[in-house]
N, C-alpha and C. Protein backbone atom coordinates (compact mmCIF):
# COMPACT_ATOMS: atom_id res chain seq x y z
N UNK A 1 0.84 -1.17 0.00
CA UNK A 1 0.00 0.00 0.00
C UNK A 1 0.89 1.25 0.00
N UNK A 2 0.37 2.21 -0.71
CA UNK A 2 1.06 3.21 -0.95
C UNK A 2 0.86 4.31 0.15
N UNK A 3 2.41 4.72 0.94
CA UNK A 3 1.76 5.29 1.92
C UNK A 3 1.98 7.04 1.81
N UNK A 4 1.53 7.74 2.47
CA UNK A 4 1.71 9.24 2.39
C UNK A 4 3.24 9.86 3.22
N UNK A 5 3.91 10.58 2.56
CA UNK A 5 5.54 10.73 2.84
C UNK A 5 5.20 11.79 3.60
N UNK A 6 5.77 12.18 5.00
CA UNK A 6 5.98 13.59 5.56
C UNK A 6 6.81 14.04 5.65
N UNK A 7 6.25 15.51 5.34
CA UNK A 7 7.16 16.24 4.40
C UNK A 7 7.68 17.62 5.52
N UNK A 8 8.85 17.82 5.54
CA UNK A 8 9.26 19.14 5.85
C UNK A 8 8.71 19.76 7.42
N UNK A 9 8.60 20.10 7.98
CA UNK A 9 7.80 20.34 9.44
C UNK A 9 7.01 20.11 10.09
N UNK A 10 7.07 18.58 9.74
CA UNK A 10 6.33 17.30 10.28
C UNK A 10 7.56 16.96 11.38
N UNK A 11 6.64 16.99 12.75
CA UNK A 11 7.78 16.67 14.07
C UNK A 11 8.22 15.62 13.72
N UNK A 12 8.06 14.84 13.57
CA UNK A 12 8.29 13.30 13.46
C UNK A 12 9.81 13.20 12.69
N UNK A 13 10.13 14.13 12.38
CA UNK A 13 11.09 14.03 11.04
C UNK A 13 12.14 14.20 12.18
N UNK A 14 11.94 15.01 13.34
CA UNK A 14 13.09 15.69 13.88
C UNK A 14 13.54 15.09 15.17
N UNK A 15 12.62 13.49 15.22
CA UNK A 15 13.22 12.76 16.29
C UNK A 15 14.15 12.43 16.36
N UNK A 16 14.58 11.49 17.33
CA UNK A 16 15.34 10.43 16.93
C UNK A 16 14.81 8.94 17.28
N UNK A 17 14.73 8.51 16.27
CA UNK A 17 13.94 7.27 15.90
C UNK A 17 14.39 6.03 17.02
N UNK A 18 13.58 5.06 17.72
CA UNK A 18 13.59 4.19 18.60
C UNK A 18 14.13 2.80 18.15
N UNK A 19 14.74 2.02 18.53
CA UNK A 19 15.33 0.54 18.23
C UNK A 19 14.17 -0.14 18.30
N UNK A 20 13.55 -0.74 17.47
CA UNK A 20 12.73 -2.11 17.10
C UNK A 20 13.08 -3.40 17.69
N UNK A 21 12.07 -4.33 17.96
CA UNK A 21 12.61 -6.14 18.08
C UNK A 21 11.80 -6.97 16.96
N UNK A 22 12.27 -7.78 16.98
CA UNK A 22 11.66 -8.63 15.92
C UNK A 22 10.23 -8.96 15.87
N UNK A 23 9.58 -8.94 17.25
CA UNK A 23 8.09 -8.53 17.62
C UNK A 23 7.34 -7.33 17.38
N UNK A 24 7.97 -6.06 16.64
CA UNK A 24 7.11 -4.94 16.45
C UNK A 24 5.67 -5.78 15.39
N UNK A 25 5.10 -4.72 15.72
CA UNK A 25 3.41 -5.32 15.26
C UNK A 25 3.33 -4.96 13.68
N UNK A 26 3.05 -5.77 12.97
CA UNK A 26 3.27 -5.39 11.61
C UNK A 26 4.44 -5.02 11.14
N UNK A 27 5.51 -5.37 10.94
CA UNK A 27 7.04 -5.75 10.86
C UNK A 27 6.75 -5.46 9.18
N UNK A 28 6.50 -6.96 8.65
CA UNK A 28 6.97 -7.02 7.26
C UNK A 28 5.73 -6.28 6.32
N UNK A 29 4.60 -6.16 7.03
CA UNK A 29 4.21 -5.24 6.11
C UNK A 29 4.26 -3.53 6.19
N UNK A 30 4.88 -3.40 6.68
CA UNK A 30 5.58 -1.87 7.11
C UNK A 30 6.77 -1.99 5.96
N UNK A 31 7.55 -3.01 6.03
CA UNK A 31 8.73 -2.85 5.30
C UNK A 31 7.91 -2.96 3.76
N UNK A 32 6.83 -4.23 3.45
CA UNK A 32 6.64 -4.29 2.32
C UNK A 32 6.07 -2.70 1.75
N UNK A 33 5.10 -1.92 2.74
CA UNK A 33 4.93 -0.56 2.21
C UNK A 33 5.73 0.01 1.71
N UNK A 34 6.42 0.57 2.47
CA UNK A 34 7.74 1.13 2.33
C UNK A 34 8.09 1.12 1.17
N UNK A 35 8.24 0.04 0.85
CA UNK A 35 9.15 -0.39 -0.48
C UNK A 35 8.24 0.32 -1.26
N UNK A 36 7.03 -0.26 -1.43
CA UNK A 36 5.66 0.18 -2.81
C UNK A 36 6.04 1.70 -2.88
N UNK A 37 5.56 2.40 -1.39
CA UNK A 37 5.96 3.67 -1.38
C UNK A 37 7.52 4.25 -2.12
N UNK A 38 8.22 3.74 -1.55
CA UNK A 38 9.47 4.23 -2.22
C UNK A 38 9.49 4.10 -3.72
N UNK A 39 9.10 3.29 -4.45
CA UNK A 39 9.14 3.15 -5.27
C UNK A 39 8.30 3.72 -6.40
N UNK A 40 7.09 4.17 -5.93
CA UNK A 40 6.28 4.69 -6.28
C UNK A 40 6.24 6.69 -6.63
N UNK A 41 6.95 6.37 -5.58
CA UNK A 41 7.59 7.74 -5.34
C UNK A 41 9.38 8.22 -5.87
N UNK A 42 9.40 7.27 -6.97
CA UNK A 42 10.63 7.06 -7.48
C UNK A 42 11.85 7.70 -6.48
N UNK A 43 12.17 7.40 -5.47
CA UNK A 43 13.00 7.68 -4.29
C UNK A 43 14.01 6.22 -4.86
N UNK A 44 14.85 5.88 -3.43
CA UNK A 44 16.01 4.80 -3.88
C UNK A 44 15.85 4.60 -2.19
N UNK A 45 16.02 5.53 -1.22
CA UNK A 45 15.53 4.64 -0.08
C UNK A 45 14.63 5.75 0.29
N UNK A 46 14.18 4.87 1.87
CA UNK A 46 13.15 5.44 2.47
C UNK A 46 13.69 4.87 4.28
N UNK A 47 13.10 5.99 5.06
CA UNK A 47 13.31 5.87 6.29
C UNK A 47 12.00 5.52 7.07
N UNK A 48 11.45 5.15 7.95
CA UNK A 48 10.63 5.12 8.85
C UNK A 48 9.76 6.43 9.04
N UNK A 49 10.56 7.20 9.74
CA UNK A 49 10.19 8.77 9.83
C UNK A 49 9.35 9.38 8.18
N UNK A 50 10.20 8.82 7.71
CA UNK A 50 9.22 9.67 6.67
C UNK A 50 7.92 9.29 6.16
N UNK A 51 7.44 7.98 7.05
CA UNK A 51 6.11 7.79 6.87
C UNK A 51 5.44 7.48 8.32
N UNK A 52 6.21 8.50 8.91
CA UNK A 52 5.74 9.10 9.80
C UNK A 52 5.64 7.98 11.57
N UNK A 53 6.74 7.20 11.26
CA UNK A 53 6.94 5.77 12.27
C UNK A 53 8.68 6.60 13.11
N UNK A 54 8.52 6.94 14.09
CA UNK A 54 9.73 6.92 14.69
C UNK A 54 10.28 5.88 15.40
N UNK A 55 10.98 4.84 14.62
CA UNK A 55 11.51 3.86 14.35
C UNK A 55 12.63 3.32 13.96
N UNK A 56 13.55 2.79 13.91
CA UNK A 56 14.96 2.42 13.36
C UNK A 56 14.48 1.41 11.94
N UNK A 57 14.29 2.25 11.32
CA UNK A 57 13.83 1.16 9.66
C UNK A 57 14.22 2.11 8.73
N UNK A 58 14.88 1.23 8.07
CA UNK A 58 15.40 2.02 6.58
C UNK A 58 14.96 0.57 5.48
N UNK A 59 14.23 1.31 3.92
CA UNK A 59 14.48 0.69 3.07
C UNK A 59 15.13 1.47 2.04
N UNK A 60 15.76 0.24 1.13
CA UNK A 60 17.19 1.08 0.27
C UNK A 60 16.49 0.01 -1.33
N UNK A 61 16.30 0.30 -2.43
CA UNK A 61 16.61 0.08 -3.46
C UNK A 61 17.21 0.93 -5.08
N UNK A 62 18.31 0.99 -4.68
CA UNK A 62 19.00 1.67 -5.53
C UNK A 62 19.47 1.14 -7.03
N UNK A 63 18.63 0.00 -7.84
CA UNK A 63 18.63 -0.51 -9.02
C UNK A 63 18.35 0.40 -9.86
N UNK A 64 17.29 1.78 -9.57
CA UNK A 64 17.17 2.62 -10.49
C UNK A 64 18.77 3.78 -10.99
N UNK A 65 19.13 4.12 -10.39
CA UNK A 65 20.25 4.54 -10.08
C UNK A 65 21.86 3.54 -11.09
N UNK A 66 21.12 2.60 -11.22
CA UNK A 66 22.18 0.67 -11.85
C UNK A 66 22.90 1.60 -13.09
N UNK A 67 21.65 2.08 -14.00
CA UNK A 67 22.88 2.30 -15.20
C UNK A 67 23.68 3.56 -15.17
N UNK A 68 23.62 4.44 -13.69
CA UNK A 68 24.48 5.57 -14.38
C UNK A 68 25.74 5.15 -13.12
N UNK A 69 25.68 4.31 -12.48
CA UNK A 69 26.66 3.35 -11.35
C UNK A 69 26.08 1.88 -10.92
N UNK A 70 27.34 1.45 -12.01
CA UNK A 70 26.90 -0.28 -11.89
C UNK A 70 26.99 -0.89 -10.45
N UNK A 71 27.75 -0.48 -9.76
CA UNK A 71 27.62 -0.58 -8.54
C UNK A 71 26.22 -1.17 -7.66
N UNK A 72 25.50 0.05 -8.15
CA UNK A 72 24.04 -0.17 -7.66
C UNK A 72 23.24 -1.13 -7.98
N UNK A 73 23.74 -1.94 -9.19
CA UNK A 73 22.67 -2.88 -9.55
C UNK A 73 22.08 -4.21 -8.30
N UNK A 74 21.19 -4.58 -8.66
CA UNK A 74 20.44 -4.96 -7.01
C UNK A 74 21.09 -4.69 -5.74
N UNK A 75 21.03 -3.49 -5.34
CA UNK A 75 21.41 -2.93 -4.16
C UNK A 75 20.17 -2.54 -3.72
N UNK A 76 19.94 -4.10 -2.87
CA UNK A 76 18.37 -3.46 -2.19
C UNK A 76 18.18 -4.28 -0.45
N UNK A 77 17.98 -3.38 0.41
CA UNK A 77 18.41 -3.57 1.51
C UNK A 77 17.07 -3.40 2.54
N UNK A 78 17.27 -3.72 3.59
CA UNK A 78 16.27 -3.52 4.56
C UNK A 78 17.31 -3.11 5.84
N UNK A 79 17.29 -2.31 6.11
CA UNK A 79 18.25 -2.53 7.87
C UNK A 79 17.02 -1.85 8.87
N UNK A 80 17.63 -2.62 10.19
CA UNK A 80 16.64 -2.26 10.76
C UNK A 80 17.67 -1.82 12.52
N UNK A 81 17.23 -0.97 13.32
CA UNK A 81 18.05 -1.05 14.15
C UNK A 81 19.46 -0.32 13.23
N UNK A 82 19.94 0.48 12.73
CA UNK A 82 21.18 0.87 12.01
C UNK A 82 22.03 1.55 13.04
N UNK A 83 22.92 1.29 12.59
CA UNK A 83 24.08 2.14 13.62
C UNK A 83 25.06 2.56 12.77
N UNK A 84 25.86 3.50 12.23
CA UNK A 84 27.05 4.18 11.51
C UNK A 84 27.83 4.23 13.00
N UNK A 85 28.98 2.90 12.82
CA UNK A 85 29.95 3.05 13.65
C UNK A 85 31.51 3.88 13.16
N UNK A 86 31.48 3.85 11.67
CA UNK A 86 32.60 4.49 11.69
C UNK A 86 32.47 5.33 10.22
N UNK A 87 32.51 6.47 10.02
CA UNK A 87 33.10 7.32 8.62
C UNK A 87 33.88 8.01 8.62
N UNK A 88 34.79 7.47 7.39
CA UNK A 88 35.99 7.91 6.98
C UNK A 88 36.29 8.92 5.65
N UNK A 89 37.93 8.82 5.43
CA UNK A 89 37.67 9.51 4.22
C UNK A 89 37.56 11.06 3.65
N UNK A 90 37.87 11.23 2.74
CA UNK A 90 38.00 12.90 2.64
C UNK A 90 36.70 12.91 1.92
N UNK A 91 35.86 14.06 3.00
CA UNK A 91 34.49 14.46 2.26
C UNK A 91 34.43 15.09 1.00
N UNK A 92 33.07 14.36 0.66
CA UNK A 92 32.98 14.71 -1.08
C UNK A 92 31.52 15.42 -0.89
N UNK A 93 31.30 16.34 -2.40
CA UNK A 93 29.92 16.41 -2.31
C UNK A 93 29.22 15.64 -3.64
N UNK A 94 28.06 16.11 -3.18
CA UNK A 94 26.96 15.48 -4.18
C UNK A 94 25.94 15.76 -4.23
N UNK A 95 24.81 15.96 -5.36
CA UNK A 95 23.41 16.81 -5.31
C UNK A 95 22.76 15.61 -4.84
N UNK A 96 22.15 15.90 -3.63
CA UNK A 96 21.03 15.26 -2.76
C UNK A 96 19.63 15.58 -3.10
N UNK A 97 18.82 14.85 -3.12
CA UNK A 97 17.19 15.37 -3.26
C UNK A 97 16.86 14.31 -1.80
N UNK A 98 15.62 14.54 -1.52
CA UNK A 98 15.04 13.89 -0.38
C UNK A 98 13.33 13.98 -0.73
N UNK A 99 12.79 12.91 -0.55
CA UNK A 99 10.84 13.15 -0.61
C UNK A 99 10.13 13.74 0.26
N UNK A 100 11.01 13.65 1.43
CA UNK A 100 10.84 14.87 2.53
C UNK A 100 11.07 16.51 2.51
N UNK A 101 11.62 16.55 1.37
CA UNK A 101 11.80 17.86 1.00
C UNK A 101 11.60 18.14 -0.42
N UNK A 102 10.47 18.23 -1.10
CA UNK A 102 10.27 17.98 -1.92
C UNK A 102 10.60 19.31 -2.97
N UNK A 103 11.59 19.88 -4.37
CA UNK A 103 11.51 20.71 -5.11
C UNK A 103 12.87 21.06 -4.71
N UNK A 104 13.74 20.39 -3.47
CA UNK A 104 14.82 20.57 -3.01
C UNK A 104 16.41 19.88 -3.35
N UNK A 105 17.28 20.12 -4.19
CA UNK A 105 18.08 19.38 -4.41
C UNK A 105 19.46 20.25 -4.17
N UNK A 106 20.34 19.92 -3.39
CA UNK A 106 21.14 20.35 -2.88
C UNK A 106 22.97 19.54 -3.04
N UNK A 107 24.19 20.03 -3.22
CA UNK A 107 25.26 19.79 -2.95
C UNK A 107 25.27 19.35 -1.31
N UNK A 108 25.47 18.07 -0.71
CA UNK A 108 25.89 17.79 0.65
C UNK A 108 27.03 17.07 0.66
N UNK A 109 28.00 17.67 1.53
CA UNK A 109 28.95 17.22 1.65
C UNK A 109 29.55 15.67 2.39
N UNK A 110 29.91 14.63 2.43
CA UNK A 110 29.73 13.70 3.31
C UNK A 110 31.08 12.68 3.23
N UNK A 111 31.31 11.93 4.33
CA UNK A 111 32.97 11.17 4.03
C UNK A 111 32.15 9.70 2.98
N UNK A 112 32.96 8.95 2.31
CA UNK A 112 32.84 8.27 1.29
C UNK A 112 32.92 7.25 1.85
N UNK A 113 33.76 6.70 3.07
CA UNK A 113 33.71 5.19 4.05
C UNK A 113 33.04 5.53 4.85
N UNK A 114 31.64 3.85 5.16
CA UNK A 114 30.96 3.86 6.43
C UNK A 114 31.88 2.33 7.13
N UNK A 115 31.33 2.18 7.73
CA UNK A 115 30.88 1.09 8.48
C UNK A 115 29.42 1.18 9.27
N UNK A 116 28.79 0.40 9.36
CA UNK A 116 27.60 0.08 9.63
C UNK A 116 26.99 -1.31 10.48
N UNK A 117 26.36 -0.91 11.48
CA UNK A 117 25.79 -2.74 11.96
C UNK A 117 24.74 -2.50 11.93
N UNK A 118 23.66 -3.49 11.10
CA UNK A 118 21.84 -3.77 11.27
C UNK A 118 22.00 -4.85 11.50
N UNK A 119 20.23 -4.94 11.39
CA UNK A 119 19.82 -6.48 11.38
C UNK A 119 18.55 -6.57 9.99
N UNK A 120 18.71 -7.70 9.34
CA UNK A 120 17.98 -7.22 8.36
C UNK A 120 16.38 -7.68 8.60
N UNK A 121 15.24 -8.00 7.61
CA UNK A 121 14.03 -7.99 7.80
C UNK A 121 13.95 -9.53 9.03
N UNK A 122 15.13 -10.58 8.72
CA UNK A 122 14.87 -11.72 9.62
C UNK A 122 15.40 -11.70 10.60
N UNK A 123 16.25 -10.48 11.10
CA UNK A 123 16.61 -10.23 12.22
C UNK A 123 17.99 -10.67 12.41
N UNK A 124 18.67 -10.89 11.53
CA UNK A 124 20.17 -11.45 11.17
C UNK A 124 20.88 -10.46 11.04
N UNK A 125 22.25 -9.86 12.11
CA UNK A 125 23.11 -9.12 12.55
C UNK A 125 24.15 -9.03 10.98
N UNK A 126 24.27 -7.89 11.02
CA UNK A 126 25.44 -7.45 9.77
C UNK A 126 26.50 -6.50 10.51
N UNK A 127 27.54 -6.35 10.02
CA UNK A 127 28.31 -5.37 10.23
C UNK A 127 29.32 -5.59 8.97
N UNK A 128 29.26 -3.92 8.04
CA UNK A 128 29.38 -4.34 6.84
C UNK A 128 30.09 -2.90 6.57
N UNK A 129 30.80 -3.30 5.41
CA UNK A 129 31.33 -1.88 4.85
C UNK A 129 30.71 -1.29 3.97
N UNK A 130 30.51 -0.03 3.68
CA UNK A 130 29.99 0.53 2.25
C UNK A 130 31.02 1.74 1.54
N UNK A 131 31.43 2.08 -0.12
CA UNK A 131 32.07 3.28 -0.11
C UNK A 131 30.81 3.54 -1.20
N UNK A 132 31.65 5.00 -1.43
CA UNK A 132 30.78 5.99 -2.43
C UNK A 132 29.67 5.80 -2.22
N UNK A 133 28.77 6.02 -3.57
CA UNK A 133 27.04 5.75 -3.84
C UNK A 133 26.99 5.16 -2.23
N UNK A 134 26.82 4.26 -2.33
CA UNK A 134 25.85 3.27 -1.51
C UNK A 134 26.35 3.60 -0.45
N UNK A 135 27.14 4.16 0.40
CA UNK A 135 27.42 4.91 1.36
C UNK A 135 27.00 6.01 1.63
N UNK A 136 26.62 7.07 0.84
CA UNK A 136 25.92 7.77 0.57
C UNK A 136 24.43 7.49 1.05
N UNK A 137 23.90 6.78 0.09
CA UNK A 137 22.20 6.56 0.35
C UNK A 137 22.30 5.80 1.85
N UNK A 138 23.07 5.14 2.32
CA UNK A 138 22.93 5.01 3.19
C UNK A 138 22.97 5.99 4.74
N UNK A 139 24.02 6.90 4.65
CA UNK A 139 24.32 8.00 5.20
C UNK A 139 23.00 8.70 5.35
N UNK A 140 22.64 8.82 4.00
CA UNK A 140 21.21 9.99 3.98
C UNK A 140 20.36 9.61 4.91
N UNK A 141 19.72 8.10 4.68
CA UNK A 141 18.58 7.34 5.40
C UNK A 141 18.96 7.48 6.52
N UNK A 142 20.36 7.36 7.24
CA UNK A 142 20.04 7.16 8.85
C UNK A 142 20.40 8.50 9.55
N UNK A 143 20.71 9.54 8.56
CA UNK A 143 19.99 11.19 8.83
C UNK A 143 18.76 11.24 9.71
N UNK A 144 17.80 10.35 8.74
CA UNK A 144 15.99 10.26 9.32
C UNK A 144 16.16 9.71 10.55
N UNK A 145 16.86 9.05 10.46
CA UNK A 145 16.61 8.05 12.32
C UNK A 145 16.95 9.15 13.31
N UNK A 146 18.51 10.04 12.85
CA UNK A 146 18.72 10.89 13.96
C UNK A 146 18.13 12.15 14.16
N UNK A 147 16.96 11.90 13.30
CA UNK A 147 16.04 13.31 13.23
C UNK A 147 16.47 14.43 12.31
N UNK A 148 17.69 13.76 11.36
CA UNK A 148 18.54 15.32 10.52
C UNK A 148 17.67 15.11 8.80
N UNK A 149 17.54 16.25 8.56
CA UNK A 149 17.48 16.00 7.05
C UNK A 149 19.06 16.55 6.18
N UNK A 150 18.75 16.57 5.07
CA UNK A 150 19.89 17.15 4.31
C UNK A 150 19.88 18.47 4.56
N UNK A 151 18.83 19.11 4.43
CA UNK A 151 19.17 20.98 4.74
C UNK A 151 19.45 21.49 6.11
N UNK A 152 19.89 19.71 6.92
CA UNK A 152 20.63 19.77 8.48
C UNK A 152 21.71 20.08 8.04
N UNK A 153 22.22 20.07 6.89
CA UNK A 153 23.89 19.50 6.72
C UNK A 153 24.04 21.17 5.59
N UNK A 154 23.40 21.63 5.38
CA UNK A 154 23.81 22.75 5.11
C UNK A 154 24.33 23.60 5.99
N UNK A 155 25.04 24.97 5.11
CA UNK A 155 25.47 26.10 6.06
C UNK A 155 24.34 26.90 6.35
N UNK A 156 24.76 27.72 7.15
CA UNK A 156 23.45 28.63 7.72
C UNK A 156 23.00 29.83 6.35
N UNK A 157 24.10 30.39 6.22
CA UNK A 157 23.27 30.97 4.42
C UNK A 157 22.87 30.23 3.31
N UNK A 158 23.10 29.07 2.87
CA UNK A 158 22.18 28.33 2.06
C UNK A 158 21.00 27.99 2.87
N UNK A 159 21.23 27.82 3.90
CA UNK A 159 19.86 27.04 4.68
C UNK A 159 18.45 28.91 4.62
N UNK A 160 19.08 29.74 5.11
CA UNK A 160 18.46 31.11 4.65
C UNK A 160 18.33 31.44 3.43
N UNK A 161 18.89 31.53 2.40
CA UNK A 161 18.73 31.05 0.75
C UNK A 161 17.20 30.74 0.58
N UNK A 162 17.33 29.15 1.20
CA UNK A 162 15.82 28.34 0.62
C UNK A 162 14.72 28.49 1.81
N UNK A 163 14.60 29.42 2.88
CA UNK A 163 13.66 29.27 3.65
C UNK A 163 12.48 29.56 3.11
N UNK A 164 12.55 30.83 2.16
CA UNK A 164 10.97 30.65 1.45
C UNK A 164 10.28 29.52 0.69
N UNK A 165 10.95 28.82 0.15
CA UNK A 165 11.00 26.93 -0.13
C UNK A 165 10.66 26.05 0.23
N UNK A 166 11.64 26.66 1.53
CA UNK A 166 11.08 25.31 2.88
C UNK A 166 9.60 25.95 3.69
N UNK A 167 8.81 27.13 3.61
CA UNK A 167 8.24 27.54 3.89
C UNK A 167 7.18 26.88 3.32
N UNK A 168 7.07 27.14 1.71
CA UNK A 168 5.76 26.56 1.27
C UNK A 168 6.02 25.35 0.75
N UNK A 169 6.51 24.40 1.80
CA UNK A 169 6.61 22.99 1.78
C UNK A 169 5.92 22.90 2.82
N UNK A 170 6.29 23.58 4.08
CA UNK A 170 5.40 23.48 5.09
C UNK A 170 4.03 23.87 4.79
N UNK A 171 3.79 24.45 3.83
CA UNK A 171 2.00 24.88 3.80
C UNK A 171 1.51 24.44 2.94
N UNK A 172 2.62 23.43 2.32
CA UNK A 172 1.70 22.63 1.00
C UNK A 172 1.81 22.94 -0.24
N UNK A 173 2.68 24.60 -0.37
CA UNK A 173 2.62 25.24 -1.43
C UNK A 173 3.58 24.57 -2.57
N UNK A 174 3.53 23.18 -2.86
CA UNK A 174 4.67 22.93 -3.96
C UNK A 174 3.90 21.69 -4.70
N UNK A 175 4.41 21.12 -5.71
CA UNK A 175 3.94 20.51 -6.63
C UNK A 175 4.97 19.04 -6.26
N UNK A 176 3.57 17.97 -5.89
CA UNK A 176 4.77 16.70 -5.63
C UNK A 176 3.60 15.65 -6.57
N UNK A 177 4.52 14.62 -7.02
CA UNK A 177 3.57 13.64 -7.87
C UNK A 177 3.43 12.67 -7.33
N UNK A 178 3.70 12.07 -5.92
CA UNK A 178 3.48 11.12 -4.61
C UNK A 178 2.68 11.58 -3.40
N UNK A 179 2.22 10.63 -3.32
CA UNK A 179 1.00 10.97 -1.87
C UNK A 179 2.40 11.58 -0.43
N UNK A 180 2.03 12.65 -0.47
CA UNK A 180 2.26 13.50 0.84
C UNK A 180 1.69 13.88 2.16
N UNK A 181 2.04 14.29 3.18
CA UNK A 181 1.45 14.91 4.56
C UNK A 181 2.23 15.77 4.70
N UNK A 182 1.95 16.92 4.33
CA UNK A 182 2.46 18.48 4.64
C UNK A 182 1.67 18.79 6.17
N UNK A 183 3.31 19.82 6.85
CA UNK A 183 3.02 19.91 8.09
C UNK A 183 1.68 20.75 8.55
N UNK A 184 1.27 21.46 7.47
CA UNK A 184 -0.06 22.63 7.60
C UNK A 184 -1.10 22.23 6.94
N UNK A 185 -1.56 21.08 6.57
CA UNK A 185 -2.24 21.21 5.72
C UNK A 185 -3.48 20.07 6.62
């Protein structure tokens, strides 16, 4: 089921998302949403928070992304519980978009090595490396868990730049082609 993304000054965005057990109530069909949603919403991942669950859940499918970095081809993930134990590396940037911020695409700067420990949809412990791309999308998603978006990671004059932007995101005022929950509306 396709779910509605919240968008921009929706509290929920600015938590920090809670550790799950393998008993949360509706587990796999949360993740199976997710996915429809993400996908639907031509995104590559999706966080918990942004459908409005303050939660430790990330879904990742970055196959769309396959032909312009082969890398990505079936790079499709579930983590749940995520932790970024270590990033390295001399920071790079890269134009970010987010569905949480919708009309917004931005240069963010970020290191290129993670390390990472989840558990995936069966509850099976990883601790795994990622570089570039897929370090990246991963980086972004567990932004949502710690309550940050990308225009967290801006400077304070770009972030003043787009406040009229981020304004009528909050009131609905923008054009999105995926089911949304704007914070005013």
């Amino acid at each position: 089921m396709m779910l509605p993304i919240y968008t921009y000054g929706q509290p929920v965005l600015k938590k920090i998302a809670k550790d799950i057990d393998k008993n949360y109530k509706g587990l796999n069909e949360i993740i199976e949403n997710m996915f429809e949603t993400m996908d639907k919403s031509e995104g590559v991942g999706l966080a918990a928070p942004q459908i409005g669950l303050s939660i430790r859940l990330i879904v990742i499918d970055a196959t769309p992304m396959a032909e312009e970095e082969k890398s990505l081809e079936n790079f499709k993930k579930v983590l749940i519980n995520a932790q970024i134990i270590e990033e390295d590396g001399t920071e790079w940037y890269y134009k970010e978009g987010c569905l949480s911020v919708p009309g917004i695409r931005e240069e963010i700067k970020r290191k290129p090595n993670i390390r990472i420990q989840y558990y995936d949809e069966n509850f099976k412990f990883y601790d795994e490396k990622y570089d570039g791309i897929k370090a990246r999308i991963i980086q972004h998603e567990h932004d949502h868990l710690e309550g940050k978006l990308l225009i967290d990671r801006l400077n304070p004059l770009k972030k003043r730049l787009l406040k009229s932007k981020l304004n009528n995101i909050i009131k609905g005022n923008v054009e999105v082609k995926y089911k949304v929950k704007f914070a005013k509306k």
